[in-house]
C-alpha atoms as a PDB file:
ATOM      1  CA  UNK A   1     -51.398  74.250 -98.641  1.00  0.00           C
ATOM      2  CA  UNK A   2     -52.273  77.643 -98.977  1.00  0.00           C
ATOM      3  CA  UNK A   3     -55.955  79.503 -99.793  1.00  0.00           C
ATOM      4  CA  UNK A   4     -54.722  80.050-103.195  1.00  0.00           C
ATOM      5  CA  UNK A   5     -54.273  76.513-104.011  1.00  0.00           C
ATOM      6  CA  UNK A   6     -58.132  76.270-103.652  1.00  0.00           C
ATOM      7  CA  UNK A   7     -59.525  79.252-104.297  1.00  0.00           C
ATOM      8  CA  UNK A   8     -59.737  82.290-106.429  1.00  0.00           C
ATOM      9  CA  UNK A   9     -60.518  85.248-104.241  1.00  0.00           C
ATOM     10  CA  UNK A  10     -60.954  87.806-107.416  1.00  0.00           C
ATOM     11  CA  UNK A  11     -64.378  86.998-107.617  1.00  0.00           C
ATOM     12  CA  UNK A  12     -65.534  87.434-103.825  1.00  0.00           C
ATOM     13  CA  UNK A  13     -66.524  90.697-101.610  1.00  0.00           C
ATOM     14  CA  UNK A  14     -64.751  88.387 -99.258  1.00  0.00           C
ATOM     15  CA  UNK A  15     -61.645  87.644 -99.695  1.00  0.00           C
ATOM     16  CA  UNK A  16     -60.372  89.172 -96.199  1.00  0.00           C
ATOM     17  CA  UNK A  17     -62.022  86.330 -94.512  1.00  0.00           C
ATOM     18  CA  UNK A  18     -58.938  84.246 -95.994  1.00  0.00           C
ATOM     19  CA  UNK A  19     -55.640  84.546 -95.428  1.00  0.00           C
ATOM     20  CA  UNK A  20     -52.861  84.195 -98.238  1.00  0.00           C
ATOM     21  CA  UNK A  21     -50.229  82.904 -96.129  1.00  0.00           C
ATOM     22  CA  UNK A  22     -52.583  80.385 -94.230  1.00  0.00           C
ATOM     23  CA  UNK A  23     -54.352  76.758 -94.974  1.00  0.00           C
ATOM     24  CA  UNK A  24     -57.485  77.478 -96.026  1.00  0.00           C
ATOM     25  CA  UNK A  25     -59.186  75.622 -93.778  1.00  0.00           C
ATOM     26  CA  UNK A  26     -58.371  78.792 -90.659  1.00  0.00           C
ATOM     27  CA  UNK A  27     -60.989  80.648 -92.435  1.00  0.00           C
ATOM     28  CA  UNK A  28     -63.454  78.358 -90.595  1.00  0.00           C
ATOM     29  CA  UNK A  29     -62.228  80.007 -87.065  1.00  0.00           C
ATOM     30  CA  UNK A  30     -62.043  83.586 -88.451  1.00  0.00           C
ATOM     31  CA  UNK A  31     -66.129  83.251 -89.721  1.00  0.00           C
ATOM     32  CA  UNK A  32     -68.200  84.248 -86.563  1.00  0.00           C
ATOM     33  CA  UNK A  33     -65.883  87.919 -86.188  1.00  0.00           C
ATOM     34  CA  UNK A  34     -65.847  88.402 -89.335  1.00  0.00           C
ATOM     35  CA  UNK A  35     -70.172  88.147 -89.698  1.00  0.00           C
ATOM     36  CA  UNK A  36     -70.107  90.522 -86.641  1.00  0.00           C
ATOM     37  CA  UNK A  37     -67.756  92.739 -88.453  1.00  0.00           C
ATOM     38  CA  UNK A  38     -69.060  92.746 -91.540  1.00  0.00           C
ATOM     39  CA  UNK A  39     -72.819  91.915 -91.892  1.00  0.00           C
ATOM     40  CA  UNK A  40     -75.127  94.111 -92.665  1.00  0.00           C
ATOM     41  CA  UNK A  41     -78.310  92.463 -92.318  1.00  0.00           C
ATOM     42  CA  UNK A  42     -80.689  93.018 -95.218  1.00  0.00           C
ATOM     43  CA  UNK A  43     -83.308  91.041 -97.443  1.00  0.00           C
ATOM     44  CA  UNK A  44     -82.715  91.047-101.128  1.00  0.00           C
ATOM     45  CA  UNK A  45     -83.948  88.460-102.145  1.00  0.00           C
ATOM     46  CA  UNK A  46     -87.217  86.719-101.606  1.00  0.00           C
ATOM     47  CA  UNK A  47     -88.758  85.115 -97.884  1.00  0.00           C
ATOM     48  CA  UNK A  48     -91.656  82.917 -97.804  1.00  0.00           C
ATOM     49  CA  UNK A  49     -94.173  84.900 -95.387  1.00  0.00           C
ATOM     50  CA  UNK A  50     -93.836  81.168 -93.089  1.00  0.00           C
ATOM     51  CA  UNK A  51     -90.016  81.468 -92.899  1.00  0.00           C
ATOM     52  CA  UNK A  52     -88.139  82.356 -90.061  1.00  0.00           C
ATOM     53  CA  UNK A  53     -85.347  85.324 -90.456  1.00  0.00           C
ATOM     54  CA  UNK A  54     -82.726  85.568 -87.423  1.00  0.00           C
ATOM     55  CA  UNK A  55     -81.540  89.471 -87.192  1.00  0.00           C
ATOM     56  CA  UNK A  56     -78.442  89.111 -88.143  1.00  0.00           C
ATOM     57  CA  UNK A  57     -79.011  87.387 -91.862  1.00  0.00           C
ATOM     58  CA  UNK A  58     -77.830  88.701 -95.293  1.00  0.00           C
ATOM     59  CA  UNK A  59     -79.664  87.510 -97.736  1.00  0.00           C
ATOM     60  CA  UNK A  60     -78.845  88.515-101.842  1.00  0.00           C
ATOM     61  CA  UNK A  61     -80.714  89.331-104.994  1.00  0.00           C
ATOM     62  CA  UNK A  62     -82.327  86.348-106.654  1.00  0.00           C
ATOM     63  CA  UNK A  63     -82.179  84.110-103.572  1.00  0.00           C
ATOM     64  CA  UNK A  64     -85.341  82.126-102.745  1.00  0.00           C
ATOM     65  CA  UNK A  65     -86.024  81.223 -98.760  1.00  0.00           C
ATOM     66  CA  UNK A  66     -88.769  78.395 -98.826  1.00  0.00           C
ATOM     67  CA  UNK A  67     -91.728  77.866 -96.763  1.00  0.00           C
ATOM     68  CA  UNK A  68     -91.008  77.016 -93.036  1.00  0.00           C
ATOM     69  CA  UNK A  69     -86.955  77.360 -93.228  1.00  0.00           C
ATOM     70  CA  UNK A  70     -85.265  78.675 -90.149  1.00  0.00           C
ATOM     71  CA  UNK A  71     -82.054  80.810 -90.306  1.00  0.00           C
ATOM     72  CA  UNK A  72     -80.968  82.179 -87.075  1.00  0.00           C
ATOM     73  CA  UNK A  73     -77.679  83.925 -88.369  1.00  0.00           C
ATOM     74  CA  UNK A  74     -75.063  85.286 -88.181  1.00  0.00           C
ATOM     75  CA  UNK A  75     -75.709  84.384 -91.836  1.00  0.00           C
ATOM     76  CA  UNK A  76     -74.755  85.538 -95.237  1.00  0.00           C
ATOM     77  CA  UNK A  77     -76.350  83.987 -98.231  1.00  0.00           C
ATOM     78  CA  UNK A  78     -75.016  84.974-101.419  1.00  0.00           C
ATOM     79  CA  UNK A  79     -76.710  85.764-104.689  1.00  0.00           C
ATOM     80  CA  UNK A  80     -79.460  83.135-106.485  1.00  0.00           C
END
């Protein structure tokens, strides 16, 4: 099964995480170089001043970290 017969990469920044003639499911091996390659960390949206930010953490517009939460990165957390 290939990454098209899950998903629709026309709608992701991403889509070079994925590839066409592989199962889907390779992606998951391809994730940590591809954070190092791509990440650029940056705060968007908004972190509760008791939250802990790792360096290497993307976080988009609209997106809410709560009081207390821990993300150590590599991390990239998408919009909302």
């Amino acid at each position: 099964m290939k990454t098209s017969d899950f998903l629709d990469l026309t709608h992701t920044a991403h889509a070079d995480l994925f590839a066409s003639d592989q199962p889907v499911w390779t992606a998951l091996r391809n994730i940590g170089t591809y954070l190092t390659r791509c990440l650029q960390p940056r705060i968007l949206g908004h972190v509760a001043p008791s939250a802990h930010i790792g360096e290497a953490v993307f976080i988009d517009e609209g997106t809410v970290v709560e009081p207390h939460a821990v993300i150590k990165g590599p991390a990239w957390i998408g919009k909302n």
